[in-house]
Protein backbone atom coordinates (compact mmCIF):
# COMPACT_ATOMS: atom_id res chain seq x y z
CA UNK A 1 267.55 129.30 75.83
CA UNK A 2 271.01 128.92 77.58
CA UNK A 3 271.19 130.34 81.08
CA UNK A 4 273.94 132.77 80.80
CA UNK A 5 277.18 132.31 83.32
CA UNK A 6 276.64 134.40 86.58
CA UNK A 7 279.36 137.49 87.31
CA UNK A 8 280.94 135.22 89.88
CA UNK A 9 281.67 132.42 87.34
CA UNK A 10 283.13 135.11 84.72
CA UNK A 11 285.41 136.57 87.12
CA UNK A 12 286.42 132.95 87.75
CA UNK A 13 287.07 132.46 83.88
CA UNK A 14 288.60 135.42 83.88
CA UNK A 15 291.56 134.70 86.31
CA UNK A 16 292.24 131.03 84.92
CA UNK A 17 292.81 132.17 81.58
CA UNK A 18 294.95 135.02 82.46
CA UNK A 19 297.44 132.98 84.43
CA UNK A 20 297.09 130.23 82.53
CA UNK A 21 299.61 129.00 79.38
CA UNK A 22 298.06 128.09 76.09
CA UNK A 23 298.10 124.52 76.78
CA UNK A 24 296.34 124.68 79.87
CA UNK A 25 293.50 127.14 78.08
CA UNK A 26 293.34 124.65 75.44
CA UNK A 27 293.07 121.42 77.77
CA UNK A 28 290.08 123.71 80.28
CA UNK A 29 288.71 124.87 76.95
CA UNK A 30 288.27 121.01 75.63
CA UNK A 31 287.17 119.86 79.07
CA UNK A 32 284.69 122.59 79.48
CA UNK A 33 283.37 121.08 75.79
CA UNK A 34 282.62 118.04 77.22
CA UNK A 35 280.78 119.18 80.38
CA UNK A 36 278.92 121.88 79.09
CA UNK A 37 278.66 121.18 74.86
CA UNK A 38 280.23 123.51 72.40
CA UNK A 39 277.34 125.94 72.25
CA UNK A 40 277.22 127.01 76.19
CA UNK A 41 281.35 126.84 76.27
CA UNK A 42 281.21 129.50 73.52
CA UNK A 43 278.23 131.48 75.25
CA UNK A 44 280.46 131.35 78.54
CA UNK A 45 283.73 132.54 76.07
CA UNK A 46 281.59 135.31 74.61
CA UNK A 47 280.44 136.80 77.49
CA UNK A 48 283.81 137.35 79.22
CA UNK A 49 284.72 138.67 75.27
CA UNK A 50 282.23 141.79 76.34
CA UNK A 51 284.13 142.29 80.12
CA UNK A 52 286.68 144.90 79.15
CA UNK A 53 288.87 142.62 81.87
CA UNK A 54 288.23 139.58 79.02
CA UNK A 55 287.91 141.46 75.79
CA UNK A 56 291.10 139.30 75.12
CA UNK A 57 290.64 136.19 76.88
CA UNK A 58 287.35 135.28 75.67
CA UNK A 59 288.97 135.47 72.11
CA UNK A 60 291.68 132.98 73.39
CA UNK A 61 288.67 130.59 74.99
CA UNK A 62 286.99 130.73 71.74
CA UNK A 63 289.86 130.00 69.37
CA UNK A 64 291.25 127.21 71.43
CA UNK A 65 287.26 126.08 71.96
CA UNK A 66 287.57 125.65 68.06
CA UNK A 67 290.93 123.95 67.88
CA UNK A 68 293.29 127.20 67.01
CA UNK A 69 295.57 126.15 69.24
CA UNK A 70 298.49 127.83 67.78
CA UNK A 71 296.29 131.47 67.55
CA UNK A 72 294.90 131.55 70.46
CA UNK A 73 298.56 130.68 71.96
CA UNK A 74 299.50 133.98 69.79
CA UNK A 75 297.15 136.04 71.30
CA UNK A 76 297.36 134.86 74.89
CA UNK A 77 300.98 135.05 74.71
CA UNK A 78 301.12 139.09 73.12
CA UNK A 79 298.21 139.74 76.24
CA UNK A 80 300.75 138.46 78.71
CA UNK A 81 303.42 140.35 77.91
CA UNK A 82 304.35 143.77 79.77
CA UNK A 83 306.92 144.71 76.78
CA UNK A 84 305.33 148.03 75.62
CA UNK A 85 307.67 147.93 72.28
CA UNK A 86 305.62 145.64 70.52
CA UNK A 87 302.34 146.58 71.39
CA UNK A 88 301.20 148.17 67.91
CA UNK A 89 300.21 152.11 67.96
CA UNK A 90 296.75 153.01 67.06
CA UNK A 91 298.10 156.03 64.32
CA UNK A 92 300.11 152.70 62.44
CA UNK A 93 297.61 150.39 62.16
CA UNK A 94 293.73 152.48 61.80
CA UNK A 95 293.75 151.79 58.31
CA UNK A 96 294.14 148.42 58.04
CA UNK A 97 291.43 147.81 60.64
CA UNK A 98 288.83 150.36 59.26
CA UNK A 99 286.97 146.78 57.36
CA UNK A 100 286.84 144.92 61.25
CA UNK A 101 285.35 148.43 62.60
CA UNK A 102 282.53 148.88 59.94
CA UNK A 103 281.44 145.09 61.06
CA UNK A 104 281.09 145.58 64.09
CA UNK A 105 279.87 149.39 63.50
CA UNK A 106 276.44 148.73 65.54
CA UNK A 107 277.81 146.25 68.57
CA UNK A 108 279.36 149.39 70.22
CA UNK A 109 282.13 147.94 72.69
CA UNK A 110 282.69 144.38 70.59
CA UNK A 111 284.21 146.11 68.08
CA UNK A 112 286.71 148.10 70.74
CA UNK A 113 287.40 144.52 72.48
CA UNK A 114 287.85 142.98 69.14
CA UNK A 115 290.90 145.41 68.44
CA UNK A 116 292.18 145.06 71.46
CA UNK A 117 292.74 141.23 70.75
CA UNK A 118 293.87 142.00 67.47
CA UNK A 119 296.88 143.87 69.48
CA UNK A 120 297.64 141.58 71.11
CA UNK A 121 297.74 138.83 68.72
CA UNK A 122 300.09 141.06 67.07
CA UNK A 123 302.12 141.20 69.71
CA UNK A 124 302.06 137.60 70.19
CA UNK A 125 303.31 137.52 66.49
CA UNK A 126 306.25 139.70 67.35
CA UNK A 127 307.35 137.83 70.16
CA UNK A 128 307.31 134.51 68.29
CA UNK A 129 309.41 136.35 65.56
CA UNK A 130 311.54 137.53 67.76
CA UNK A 131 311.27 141.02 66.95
CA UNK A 132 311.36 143.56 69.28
CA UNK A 133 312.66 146.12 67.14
CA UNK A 134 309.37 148.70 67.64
CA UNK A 135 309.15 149.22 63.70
CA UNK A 136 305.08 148.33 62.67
CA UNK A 137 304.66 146.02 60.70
CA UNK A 138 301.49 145.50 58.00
CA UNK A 139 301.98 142.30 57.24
CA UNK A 140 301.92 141.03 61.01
CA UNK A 141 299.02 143.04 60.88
CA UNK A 142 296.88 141.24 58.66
CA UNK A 143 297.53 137.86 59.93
CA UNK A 144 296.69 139.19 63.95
CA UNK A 145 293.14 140.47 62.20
CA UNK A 146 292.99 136.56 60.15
CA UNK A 147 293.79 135.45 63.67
CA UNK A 148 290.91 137.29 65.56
CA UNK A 149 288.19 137.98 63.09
CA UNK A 150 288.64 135.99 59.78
CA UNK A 151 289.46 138.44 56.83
CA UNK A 152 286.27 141.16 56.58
CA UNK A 153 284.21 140.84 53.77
CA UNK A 154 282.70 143.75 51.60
CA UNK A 155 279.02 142.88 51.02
CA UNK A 156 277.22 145.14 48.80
CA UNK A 157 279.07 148.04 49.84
CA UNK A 158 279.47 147.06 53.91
CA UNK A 159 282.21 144.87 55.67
CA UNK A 160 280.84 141.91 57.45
CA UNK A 161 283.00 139.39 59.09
CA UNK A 162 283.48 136.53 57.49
CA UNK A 163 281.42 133.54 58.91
CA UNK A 164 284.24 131.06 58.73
CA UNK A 165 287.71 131.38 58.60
CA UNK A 166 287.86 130.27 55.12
CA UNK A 167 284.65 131.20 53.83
CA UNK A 168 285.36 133.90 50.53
CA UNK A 169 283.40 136.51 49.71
CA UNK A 170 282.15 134.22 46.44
CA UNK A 171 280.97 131.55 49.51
CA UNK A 172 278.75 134.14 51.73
CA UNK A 173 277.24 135.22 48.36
CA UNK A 174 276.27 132.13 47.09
CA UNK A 175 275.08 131.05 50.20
CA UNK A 176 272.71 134.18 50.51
CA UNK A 177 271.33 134.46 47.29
CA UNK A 178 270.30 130.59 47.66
CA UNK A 179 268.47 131.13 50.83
CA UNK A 180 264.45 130.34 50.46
CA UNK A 181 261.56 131.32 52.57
CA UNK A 182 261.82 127.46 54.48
CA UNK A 183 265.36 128.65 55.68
CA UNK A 184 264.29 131.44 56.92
CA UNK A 185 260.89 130.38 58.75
CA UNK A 186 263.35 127.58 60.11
CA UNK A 187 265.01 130.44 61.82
CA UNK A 188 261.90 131.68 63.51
CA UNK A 189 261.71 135.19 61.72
CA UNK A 190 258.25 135.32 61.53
CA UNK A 191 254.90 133.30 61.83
CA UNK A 192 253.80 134.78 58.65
CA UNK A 193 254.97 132.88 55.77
CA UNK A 194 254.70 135.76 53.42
CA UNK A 195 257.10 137.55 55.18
CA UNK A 196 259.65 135.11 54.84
CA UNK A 197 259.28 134.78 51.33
CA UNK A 198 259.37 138.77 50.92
CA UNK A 199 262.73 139.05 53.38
CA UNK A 200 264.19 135.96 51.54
CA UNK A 201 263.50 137.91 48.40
CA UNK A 202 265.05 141.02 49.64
CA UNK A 203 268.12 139.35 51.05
CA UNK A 204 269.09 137.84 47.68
CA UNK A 205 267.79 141.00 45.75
CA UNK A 206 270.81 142.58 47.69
CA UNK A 207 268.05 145.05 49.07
CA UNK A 208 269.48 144.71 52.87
CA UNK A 209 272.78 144.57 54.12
CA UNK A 210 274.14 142.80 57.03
CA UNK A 211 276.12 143.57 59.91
CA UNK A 212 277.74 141.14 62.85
CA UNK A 213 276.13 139.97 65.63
CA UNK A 214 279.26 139.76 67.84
CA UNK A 215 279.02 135.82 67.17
CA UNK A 216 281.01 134.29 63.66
CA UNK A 217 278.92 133.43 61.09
CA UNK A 218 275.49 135.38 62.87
CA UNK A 219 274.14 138.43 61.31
CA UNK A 220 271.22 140.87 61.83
CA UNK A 221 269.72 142.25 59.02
CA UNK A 222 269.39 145.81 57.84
CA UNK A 223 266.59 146.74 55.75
CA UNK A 224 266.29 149.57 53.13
CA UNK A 225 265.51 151.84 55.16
CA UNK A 226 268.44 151.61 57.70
CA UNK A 227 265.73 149.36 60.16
CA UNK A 228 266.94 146.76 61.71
CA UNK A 229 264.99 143.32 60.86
CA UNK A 230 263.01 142.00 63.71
CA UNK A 231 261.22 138.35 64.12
CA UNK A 232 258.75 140.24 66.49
CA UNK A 233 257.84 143.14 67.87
CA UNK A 234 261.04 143.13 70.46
CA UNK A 235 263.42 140.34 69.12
CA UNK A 236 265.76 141.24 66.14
CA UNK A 237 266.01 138.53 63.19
CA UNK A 238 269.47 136.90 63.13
CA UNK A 239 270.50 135.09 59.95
CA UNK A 240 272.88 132.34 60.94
CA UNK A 241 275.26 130.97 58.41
CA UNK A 242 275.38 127.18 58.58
CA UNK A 243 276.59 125.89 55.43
C-alpha cells in the first residue's frame, strides 16, 4: 500500500502546476516518474484531482504522466485563461455529458471535478482555434470529453468510462466475458475460491454492472441487487482492466 501525499505536499503540487506551462508540467511530470514510479506519480495526480483547487490540474499531471502532452497542454491552457467567452455554459453542453455523469454516478465530487476539466479542455480547444466568438460548439465538445475521460461506454445498459483511450466497447466486452475465476482470485476478491468462480460467472453472464472507480481502467462491481461487490467484509472488489 502506497503512503498517500500529505496536505502540505498537495498544496505544493497544486501551485507548480498552476503557474506552470505545459512543458514544464510535462518535464516535473516525467521527473516525478523517475523518482517516485508511475503508480505513486499517478496516486499523487489523483489526489490533487479530488481538491476542488486541483480538480483540473491533477487531470493535466495525469495526461502529461501518460505522454498526452498536447491534451494536457489543452486543458492547462483553457484553466489558465480568465476569458469568460469561451468557457462553455452548463444549459449548452448537459446533454452531451449525461454518459461521463452516469460513470461516475457513485464517486460523488469526481464526477463534478471531471466536468470541470472537461471545460476547460474546451476552452483550451477554443483558444488554440482561435475562436473567441462565444457560439458552443458540439464538436469541440466531444473531443474536450475524448481529452479528459476517453469516450463513455454503454455496458449493459450503464456508461462506464472507457479503460483506455482506445479501448471500444467490442474490447471491454471481450475482455469481461473472458475473465476466469484465476483472474479474479489474482485480484484478491475473496479467499474462497467458489466465490470467484460464481462472481466470474456473473460478470460474464452480464448479471452485474460496473461503475468507475475514479481511476481509468478500475471498476467496482454492482451486483443484482444494486450491492456493491466487496473482497471482505469492509473493502469493495475492484476489477482492474489490464489487457
Amino acid at each position: 500500500m502506497m503512503n498517500p501525499l500529505s496536505r502540505a505536499d498537495i498544496a505544493s503540487l497544486n501551485g507548480i502546476l498552476a503557474q506552470s506551462t505545459p512543458e514544464e508540467v510535462s518535464d516535473y511530470a516525467g521527473r516525478m516518474v523517475s523518482n517516485m514510479g508511475e503508480d505513486r506519480t499517478a496516486l499523487a495526480f489523483d489526489q490533487i484531482g479530488m481538491t476542488k483547487a486541483g480538480a483540473v490540474l491533477g487531470v493535466v499531471g495525469n495526461l502529461s504522466m501518460q505522454g498526452h502532452d498536447e491534451a494536457a497542454g489543452l486543458v492547462l491552457s483553457g484553466f489558465q485563461s480568465d476569458d469568460d467567452t469561451i468557457i462553455p455554459k452548463k444549459a449548452d453542453y448537459i446533454e452531451e455529458i449525461q454518459g461521463v455523469k452516469q460513470a461516475f454516478a457513485l464517486l460523488g465530487g469526481i464526477a463534478e471535478n471531471r466536468e470541470k476539466a472537461i471545460k476547460s479542455a474546451y476552452a483550451g480547444i477554443m483558444i488554440r482555434d482561435g475562436d473567441y466568438s462565444g457560439v458552443y460548439d458540439s464538436d469541440s465538445m466531444e473531443e474536450a470529453i475524448d481529452i479528459v475521460v476517453g469516450e463513455p461506454l454503454e455496458y449493459r445498459g450503464s456508461f462506464i468510462m472507457s479503460p483506455n483511450f482506445d479501448t471500444s466497447a467490442d474490447d471491454l466486452e471481450d475482455w469481461l466475458d473472458d475473465l476466469s475465476a484465476d483472474d479474479l482470485h489474482g485480484l484478491g476478491s475473496s479467499k474462497l475460491y467458489d466465490h470467484d468462480r460464481d462472481l466470474a460467472d456473473a460478470i460474464a453472464d452480464g448479471d452485474v454492472t460496473l461503475t468507475e472507480t475514479g481511476v481509468r481502467g478500475e471498476y467496482y462491481v454492482i451486483n443484482g441487487f444494486n450491492f456493491l461487490q466487496k473482497k471482505d467484509e469492509e473493502q469493495p472488489f475492484i476489477l482492474k482492466y489490464n489487457r
